[in-house]
N, C-alpha and C. Protein backbone atom coordinates (compact mmCIF):
# COMPACT_ATOMS: atom_id res chain seq x y z
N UNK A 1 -38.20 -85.30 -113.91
CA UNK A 1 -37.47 -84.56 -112.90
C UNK A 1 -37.59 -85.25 -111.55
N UNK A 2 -37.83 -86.22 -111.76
CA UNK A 2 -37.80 -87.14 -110.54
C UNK A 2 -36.78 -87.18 -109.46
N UNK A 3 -35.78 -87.46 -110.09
CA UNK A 3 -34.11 -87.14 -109.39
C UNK A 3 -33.68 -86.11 -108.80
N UNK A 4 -34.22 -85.18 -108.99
CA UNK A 4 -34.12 -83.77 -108.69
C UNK A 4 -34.02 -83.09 -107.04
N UNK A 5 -32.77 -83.10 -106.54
CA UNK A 5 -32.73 -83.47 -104.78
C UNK A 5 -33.55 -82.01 -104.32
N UNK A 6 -34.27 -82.56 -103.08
CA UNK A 6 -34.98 -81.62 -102.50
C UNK A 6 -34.16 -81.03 -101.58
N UNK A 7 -34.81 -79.69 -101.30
CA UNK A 7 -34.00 -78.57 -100.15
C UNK A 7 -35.53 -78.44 -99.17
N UNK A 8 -35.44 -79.41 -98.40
CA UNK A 8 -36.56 -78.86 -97.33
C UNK A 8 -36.54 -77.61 -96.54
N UNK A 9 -35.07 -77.43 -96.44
CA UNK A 9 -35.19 -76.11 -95.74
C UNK A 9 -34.73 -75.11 -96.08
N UNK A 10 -34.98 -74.65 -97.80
CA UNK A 10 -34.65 -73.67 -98.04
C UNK A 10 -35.33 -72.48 -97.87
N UNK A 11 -34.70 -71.05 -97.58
CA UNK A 11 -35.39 -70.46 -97.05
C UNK A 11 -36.19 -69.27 -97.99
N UNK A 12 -35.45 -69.35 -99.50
CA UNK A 12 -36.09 -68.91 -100.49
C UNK A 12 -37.56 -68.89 -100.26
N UNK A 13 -38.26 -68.00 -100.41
CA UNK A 13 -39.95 -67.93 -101.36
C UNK A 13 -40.18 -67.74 -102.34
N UNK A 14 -41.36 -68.37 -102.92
CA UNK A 14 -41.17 -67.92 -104.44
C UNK A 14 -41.70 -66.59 -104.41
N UNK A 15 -41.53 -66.07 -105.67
CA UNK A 15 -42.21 -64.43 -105.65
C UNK A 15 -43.02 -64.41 -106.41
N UNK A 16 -44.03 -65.31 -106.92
CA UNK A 16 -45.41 -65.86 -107.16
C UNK A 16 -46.51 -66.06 -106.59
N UNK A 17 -47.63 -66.11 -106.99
CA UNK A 17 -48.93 -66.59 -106.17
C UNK A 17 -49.09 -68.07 -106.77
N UNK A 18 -48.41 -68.45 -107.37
CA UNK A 18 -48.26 -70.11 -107.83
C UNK A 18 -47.60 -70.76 -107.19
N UNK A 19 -47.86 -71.43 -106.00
CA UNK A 19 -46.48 -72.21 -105.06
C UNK A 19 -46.77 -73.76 -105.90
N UNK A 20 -45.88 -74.47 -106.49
CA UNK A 20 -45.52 -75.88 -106.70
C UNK A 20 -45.57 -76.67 -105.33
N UNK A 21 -45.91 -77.48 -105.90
CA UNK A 21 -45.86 -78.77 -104.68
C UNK A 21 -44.27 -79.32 -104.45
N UNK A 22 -44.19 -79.75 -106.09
CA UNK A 22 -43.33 -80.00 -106.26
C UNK A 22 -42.00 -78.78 -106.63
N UNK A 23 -40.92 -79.11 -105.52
CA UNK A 23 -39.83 -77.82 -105.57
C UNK A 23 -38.90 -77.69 -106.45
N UNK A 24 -38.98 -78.87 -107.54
CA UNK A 24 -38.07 -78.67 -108.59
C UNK A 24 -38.68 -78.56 -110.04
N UNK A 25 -40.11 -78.39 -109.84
CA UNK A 25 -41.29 -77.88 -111.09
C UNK A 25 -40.77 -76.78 -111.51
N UNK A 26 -40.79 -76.53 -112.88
CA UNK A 26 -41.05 -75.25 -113.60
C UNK A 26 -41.62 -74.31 -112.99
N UNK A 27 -41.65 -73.18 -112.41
CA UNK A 27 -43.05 -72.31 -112.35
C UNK A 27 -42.22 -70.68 -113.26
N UNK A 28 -42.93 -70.67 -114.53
CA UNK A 28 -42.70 -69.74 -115.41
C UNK A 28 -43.16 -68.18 -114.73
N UNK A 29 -44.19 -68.08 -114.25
CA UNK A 29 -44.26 -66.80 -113.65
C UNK A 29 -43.19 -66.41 -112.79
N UNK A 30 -42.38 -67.24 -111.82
CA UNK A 30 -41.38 -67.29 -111.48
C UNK A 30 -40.19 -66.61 -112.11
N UNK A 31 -40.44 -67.28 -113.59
CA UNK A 31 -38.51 -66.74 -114.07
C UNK A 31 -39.18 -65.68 -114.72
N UNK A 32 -40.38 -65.37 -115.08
CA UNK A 32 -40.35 -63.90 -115.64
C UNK A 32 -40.42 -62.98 -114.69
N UNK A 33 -40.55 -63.30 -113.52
CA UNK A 33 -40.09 -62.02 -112.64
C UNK A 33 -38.97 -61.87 -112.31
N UNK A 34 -38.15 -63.00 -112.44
CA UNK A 34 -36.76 -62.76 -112.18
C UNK A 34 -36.06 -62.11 -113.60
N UNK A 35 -36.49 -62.52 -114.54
CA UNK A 35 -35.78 -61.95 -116.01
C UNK A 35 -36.72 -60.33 -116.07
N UNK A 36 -37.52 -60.03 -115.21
CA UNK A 36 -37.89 -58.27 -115.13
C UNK A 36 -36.90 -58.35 -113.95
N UNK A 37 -36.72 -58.66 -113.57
CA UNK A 37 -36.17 -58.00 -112.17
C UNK A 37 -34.52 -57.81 -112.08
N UNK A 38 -34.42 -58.45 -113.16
CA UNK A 38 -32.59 -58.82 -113.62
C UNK A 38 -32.33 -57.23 -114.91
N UNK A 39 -33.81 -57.16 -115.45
CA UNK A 39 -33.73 -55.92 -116.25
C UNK A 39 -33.77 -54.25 -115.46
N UNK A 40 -34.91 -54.65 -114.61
CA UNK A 40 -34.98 -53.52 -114.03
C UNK A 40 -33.54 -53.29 -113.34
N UNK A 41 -32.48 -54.28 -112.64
CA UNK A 41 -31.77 -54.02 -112.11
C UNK A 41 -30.50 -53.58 -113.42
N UNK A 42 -30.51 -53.68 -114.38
CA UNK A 42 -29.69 -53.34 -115.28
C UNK A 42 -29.95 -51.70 -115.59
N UNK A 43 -31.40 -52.13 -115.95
CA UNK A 43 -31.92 -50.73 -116.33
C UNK A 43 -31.32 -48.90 -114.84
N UNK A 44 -31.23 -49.62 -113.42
CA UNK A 44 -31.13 -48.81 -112.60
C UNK A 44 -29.64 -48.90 -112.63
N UNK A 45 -28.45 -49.59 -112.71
CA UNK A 45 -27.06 -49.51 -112.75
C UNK A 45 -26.44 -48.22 -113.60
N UNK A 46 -27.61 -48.70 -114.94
CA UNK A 46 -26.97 -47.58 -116.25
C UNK A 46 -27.50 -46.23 -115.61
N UNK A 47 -28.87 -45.86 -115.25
CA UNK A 47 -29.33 -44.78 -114.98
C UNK A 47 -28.33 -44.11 -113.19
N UNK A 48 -27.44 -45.08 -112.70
CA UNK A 48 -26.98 -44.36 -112.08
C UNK A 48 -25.81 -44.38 -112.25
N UNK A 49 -25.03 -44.64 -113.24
CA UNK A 49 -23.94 -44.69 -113.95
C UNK A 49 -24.20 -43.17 -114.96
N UNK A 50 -25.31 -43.22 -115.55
CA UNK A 50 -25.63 -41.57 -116.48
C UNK A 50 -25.39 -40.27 -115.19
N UNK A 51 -26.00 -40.61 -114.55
CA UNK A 51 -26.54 -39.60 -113.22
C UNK A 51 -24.87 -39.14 -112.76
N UNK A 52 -24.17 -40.03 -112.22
CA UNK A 52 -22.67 -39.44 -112.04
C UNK A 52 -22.28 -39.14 -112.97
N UNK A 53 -22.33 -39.82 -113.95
CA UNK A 53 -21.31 -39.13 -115.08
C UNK A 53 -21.22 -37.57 -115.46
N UNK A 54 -23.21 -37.72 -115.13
CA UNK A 54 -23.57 -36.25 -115.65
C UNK A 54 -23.00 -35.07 -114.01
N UNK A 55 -23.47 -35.44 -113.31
CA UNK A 55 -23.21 -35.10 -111.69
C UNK A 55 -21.75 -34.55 -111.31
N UNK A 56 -21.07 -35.51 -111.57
CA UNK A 56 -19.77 -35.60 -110.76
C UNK A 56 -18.54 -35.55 -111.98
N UNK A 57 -17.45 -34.46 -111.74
CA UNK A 57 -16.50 -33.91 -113.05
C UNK A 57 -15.60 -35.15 -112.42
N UNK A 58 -15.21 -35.55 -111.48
CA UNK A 58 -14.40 -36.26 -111.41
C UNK A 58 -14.36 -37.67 -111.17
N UNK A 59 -15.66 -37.68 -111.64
CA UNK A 59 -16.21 -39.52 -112.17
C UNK A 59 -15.80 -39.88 -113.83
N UNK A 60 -16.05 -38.56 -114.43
CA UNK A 60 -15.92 -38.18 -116.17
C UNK A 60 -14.48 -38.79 -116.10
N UNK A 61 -13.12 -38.48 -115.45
CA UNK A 61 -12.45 -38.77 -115.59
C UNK A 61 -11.72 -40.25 -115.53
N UNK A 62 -12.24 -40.59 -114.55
CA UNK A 62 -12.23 -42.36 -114.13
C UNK A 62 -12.72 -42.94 -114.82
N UNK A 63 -13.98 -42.74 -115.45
CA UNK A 63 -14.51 -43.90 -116.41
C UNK A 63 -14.03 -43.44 -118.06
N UNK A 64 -13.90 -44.37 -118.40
CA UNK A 64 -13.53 -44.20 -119.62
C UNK A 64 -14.56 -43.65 -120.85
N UNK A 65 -14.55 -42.71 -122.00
CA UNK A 65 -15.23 -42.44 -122.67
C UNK A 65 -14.59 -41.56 -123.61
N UNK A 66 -15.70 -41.34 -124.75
CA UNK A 66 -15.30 -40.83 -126.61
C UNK A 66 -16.25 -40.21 -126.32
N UNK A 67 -15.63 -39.27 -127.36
CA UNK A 67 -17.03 -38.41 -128.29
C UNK A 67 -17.32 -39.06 -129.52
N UNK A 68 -18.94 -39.04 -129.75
CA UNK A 68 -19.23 -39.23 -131.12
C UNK A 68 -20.28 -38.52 -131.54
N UNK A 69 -20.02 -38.27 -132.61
CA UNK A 69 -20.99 -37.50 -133.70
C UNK A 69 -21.69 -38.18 -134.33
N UNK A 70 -23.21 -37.54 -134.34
CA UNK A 70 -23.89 -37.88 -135.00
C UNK A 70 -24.43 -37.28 -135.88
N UNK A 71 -25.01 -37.22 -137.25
CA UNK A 71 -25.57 -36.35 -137.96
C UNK A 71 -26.66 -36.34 -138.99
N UNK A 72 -27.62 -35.02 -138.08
CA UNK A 72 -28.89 -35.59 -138.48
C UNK A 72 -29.61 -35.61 -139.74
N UNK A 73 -30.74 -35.89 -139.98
CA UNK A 73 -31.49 -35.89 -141.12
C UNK A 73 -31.11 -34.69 -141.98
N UNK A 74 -30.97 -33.62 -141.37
CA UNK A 74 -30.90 -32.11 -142.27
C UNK A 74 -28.93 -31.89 -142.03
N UNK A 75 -28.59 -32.97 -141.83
CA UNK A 75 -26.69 -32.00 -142.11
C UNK A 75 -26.22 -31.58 -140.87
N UNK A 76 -26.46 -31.41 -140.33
CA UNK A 76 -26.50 -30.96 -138.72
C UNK A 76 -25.51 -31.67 -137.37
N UNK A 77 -24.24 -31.74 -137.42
CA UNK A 77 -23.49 -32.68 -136.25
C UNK A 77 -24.00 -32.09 -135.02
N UNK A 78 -23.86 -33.19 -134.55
CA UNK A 78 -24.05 -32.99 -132.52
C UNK A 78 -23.33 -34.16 -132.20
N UNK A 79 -22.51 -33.85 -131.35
CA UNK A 79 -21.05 -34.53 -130.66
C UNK A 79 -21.33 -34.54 -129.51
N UNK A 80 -21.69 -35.66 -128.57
CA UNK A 80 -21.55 -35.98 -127.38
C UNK A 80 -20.63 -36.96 -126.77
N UNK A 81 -20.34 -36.92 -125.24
CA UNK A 81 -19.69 -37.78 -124.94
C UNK A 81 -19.76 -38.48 -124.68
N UNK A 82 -20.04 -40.13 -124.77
CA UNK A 82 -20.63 -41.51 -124.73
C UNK A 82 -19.29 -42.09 -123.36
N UNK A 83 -20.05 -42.81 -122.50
CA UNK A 83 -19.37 -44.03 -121.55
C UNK A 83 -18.94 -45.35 -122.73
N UNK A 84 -17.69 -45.80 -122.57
CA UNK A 84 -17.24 -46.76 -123.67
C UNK A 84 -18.17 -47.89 -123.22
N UNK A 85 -19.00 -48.31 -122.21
CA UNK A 85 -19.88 -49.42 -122.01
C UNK A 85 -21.57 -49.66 -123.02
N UNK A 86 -21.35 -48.02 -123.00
CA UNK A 86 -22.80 -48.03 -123.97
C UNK A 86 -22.73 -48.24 -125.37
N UNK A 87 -23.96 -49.19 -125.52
CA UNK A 87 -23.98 -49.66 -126.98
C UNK A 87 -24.59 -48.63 -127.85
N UNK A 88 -24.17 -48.69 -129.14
CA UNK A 88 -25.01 -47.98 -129.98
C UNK A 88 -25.82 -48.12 -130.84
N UNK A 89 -26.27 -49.09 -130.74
CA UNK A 89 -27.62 -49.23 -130.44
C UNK A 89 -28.65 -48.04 -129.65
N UNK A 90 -28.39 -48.21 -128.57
CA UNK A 90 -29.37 -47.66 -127.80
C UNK A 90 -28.76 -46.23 -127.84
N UNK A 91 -27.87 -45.59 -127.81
CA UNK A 91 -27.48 -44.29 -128.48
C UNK A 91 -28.24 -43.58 -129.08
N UNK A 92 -28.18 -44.47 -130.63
CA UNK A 92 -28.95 -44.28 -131.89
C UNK A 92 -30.36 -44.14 -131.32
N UNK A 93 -31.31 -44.90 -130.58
CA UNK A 93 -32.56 -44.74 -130.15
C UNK A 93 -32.68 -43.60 -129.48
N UNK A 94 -31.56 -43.00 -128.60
CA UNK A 94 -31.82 -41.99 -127.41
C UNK A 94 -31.74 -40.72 -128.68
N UNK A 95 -30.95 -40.75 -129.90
CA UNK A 95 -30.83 -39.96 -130.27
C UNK A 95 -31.70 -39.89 -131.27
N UNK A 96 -32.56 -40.69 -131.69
CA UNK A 96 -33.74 -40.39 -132.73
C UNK A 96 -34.76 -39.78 -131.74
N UNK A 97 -35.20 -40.09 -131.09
CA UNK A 97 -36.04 -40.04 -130.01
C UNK A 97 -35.44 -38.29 -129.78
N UNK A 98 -34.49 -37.75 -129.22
CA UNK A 98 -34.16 -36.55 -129.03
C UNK A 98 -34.32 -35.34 -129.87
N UNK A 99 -33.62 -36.18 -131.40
CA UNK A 99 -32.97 -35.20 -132.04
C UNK A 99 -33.57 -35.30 -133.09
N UNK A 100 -34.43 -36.40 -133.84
CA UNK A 100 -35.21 -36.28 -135.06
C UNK A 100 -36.67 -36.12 -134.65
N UNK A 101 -37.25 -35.87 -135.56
CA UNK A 101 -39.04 -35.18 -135.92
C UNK A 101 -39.23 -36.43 -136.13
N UNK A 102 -40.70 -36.53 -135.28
CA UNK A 102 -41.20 -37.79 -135.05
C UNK A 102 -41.48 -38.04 -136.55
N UNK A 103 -41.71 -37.46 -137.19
CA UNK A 103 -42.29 -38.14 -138.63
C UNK A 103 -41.67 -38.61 -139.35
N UNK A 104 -40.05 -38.77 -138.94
CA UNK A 104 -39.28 -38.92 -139.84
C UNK A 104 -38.49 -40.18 -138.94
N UNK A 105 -38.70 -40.51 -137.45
CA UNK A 105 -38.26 -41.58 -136.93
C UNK A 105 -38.17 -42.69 -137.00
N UNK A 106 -39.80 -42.97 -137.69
CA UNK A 106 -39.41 -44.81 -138.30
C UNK A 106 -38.81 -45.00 -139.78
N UNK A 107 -38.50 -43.78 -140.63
CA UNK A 107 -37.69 -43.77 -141.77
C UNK A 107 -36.27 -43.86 -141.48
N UNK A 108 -35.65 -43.37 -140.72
CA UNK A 108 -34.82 -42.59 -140.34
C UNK A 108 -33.54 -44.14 -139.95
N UNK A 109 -32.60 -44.17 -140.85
CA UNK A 109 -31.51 -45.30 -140.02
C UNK A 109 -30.46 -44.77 -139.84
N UNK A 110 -29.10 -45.63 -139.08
CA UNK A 110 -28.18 -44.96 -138.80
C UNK A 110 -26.98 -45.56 -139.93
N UNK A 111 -25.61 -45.26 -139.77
CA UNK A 111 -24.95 -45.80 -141.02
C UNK A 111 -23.83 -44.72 -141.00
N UNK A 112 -22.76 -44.67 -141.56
CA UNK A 112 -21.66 -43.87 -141.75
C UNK A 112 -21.30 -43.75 -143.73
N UNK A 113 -20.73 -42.99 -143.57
CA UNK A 113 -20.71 -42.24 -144.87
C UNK A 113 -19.06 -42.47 -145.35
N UNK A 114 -18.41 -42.58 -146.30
CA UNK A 114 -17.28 -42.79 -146.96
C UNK A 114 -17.17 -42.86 -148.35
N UNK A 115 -16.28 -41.28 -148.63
CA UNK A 115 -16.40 -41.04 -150.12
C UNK A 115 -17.95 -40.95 -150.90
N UNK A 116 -18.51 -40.03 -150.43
CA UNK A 116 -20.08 -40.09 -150.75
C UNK A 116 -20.74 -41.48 -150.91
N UNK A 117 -20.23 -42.44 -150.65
CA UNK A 117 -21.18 -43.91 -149.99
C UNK A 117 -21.96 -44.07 -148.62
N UNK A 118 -23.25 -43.85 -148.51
CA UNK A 118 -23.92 -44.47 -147.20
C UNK A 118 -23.62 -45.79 -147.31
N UNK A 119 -22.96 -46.21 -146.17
CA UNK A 119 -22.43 -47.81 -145.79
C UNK A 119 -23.56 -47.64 -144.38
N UNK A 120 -24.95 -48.99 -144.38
CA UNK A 120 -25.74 -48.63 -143.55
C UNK A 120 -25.03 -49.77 -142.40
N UNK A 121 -25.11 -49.49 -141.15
CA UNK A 121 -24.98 -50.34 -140.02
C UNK A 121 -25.92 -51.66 -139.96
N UNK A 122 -25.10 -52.49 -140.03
CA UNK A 122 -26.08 -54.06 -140.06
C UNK A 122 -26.18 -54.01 -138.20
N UNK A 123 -26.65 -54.94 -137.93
CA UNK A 123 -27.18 -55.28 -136.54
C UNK A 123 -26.49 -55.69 -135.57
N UNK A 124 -25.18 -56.66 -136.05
CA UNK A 124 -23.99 -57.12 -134.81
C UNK A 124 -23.28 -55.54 -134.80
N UNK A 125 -23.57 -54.33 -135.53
CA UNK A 125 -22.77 -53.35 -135.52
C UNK A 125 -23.42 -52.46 -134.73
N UNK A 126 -24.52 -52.20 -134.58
CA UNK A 126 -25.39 -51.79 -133.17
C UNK A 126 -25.69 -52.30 -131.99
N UNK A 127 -24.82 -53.54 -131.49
CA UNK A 127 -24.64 -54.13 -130.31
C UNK A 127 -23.36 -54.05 -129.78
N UNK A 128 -22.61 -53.13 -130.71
CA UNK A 128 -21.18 -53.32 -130.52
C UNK A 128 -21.44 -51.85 -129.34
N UNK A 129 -20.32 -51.96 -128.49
CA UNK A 129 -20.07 -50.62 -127.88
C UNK A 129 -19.21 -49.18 -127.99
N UNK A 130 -19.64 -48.19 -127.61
CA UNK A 130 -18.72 -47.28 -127.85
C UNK A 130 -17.52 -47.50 -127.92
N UNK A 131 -16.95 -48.35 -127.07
CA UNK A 131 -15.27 -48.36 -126.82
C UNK A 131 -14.84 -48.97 -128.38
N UNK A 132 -15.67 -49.95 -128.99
CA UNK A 132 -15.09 -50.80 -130.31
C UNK A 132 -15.00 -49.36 -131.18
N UNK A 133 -15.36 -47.71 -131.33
CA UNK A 133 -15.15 -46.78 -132.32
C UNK A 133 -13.29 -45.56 -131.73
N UNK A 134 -13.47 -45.29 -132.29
CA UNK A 134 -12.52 -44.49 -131.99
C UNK A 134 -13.23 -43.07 -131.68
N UNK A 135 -12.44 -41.92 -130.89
CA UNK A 135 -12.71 -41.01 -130.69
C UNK A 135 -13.15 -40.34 -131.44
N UNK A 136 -14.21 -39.53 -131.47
CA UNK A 136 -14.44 -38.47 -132.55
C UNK A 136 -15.61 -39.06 -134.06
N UNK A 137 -15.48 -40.37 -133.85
CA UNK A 137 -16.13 -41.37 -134.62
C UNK A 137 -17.28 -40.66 -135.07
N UNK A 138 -18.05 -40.90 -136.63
CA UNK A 138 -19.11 -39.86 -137.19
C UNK A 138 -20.48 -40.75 -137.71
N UNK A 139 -21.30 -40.69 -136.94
CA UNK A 139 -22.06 -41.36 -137.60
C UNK A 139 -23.25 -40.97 -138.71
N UNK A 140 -23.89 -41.25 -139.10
CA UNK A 140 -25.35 -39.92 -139.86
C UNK A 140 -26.33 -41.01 -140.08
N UNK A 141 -27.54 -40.02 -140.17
CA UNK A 141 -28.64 -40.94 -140.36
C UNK A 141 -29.02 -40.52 -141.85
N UNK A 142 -29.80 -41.74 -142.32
CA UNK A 142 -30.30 -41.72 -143.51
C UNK A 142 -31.47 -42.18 -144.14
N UNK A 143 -32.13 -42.14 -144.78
CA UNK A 143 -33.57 -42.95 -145.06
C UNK A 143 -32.92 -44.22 -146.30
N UNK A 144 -33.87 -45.25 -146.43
CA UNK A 144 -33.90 -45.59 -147.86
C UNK A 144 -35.33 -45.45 -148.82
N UNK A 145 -34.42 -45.39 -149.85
CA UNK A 145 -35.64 -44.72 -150.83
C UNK A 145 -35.91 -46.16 -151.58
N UNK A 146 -36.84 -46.59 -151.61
CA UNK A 146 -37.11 -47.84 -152.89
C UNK A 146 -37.65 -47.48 -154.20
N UNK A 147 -36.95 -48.15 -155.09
CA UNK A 147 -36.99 -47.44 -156.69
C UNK A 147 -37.31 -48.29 -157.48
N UNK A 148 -38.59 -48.47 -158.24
CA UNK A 148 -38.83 -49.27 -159.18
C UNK A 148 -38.80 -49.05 -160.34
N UNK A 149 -37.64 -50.05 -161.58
CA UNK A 149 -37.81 -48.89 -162.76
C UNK A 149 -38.42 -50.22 -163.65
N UNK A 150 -38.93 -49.78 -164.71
CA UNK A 150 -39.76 -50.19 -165.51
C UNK A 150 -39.47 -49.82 -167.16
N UNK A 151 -39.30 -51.01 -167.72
CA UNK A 151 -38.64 -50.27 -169.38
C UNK A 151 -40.05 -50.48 -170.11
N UNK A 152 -40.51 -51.52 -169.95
CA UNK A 152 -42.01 -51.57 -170.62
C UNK A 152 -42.46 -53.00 -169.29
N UNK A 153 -44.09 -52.59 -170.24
CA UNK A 153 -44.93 -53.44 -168.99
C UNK A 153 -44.59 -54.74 -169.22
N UNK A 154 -44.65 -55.29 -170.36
CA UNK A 154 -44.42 -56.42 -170.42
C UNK A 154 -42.97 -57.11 -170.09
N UNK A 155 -42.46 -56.90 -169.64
CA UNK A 155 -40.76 -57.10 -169.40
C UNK A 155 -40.75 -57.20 -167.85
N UNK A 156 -39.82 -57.80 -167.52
CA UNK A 156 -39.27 -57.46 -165.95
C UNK A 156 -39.02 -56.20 -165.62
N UNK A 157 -39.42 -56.09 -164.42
CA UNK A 157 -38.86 -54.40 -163.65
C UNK A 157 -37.76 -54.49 -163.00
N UNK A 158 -37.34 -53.68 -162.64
CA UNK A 158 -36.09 -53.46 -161.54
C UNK A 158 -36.33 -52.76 -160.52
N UNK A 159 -36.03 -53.33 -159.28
CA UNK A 159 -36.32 -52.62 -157.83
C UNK A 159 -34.97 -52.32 -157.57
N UNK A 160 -34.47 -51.12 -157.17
CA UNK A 160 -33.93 -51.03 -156.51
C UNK A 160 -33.89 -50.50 -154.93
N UNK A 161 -32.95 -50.34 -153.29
CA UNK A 161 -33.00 -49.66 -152.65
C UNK A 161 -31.76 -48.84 -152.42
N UNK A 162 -32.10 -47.50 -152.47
CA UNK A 162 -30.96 -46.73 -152.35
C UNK A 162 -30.86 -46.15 -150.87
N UNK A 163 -29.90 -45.97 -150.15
CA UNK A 163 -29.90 -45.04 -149.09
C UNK A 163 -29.76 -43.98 -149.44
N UNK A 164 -30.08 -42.64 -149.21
CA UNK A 164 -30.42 -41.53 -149.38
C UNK A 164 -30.28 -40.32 -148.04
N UNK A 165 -29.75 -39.29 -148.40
CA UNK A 165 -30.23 -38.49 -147.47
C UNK A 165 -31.06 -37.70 -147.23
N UNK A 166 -31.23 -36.67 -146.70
CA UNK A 166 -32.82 -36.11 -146.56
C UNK A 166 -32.74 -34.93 -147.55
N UNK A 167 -31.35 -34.36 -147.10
CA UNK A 167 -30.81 -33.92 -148.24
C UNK A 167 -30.20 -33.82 -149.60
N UNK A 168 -30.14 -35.24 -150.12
CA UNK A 168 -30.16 -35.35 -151.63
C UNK A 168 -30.76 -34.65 -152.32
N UNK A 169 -30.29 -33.99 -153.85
CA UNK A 169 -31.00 -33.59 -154.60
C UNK A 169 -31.70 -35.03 -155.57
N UNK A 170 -32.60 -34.54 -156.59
CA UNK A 170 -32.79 -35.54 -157.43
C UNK A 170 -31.32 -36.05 -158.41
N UNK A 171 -30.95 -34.59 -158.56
CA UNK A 171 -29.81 -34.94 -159.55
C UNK A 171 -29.04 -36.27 -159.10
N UNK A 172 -28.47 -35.81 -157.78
CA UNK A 172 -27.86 -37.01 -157.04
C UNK A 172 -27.80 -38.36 -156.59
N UNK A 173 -29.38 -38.61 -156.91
CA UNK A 173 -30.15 -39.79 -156.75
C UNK A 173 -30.27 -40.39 -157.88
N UNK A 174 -29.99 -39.71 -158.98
CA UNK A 174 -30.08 -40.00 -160.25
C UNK A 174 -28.50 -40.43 -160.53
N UNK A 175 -27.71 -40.02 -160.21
CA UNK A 175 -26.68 -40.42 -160.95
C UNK A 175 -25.90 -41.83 -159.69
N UNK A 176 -26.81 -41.60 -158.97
CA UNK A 176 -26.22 -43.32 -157.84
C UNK A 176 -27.30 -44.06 -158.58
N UNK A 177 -28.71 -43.76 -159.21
CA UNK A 177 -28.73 -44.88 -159.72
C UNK A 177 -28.72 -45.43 -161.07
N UNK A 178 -28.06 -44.51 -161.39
CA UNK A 178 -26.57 -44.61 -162.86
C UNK A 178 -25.90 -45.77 -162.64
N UNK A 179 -25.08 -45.03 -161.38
CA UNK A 179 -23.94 -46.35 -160.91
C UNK A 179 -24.18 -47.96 -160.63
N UNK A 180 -25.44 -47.55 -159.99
CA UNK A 180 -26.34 -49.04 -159.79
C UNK A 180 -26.40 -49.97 -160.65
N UNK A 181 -26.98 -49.09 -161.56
CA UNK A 181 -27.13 -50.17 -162.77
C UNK A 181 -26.22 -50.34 -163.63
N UNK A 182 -25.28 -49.57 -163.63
CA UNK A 182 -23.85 -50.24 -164.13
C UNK A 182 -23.42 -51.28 -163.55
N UNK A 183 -23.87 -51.43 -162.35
CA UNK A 183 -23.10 -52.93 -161.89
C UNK A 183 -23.74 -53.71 -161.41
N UNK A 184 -25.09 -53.33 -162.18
CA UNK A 184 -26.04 -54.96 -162.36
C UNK A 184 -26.44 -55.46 -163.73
């Protein structure tokens, strides 16, 4: 970094107790206060972006936003109205955190339902934002159950994972993993 043109008179400080000699050095304590300080300032935009929304009826109208449903462990919809900027991702967190029993929170995933299929949400699909769903959009949470079946000891087993709801009967669990193994 030799090449690296100097600013003698810049009037920047660092916001460290590590001053470099050299002004075009690395100093890492440096960018992690700037990468907290770039969060915290994100973190205070959204919280005063919630605050009007919640505050002010005629902010609701200017910014754009859906309802979506969610539905919990026991069958249960709750429909709120989401800002199209928020991801859901963090939705899904505000709403485990709210609305499910802690004991059931680190089981507990999110995923949408079609024709009695849990289709679970992969991960570019929880970074996506409200605005990518349509109005009214349904989501539900679900556990997975892991199933090991066994014909004899000496033989290979079969694992399967099923998504499940909290509310499944056995019957029901039984005949998805009917289907399963029909099409393995």
């Amino acid at each position: 970094m030799g090449d690296c043109p100097r600013h003698p008179h810049n009037s920047r400080e660092t916001s460290t107790a590590i001053i470099s000699k050299d002004s075009c050095s690395f100093v890492y304590q440096d960018l992690i206060f700037h990468v907290q300080s770039i969060q915290f300032q994100m973190a205070e935009v959204t919280k005063y972006l919630d605050d009007r929304w919640k505050n002010e009826k005629k902010i609701r109208n200017e910014l754009k936003s859906r309802s979506i449903t969610f539905v919990d462990p026991y069958g249960y919809s709750i429909t709120n109205k989401y800002m199209d900027h928020e991801l859901i991702g963090i939705l899904f967190k505000k709403y485990k955190k709210d609305y499910v029993p802690k004991y059931l929170q680190n089981w507990i995933k999110i995923g949408t339902i079609n024709q009695n299929i849990i289709l679970p949400l992969i991960d570019l699909e929880l970074k996506l934002s409200v605005s990518k769903y349509p109005d009214g959009y349904r989501f539900i949470t679900y556990g997975n159950l892991k199933i090991l079946i066994v014909y004899r000891e000496d033989a290979s087993h079969q694992q399967l994972i099923l998504p499940v709801l909290l509310t499944d009967t056995i019957e029901k669990i039984q005949m998805q993993i009917q289907k399963l193994q029909k099409l393995s």
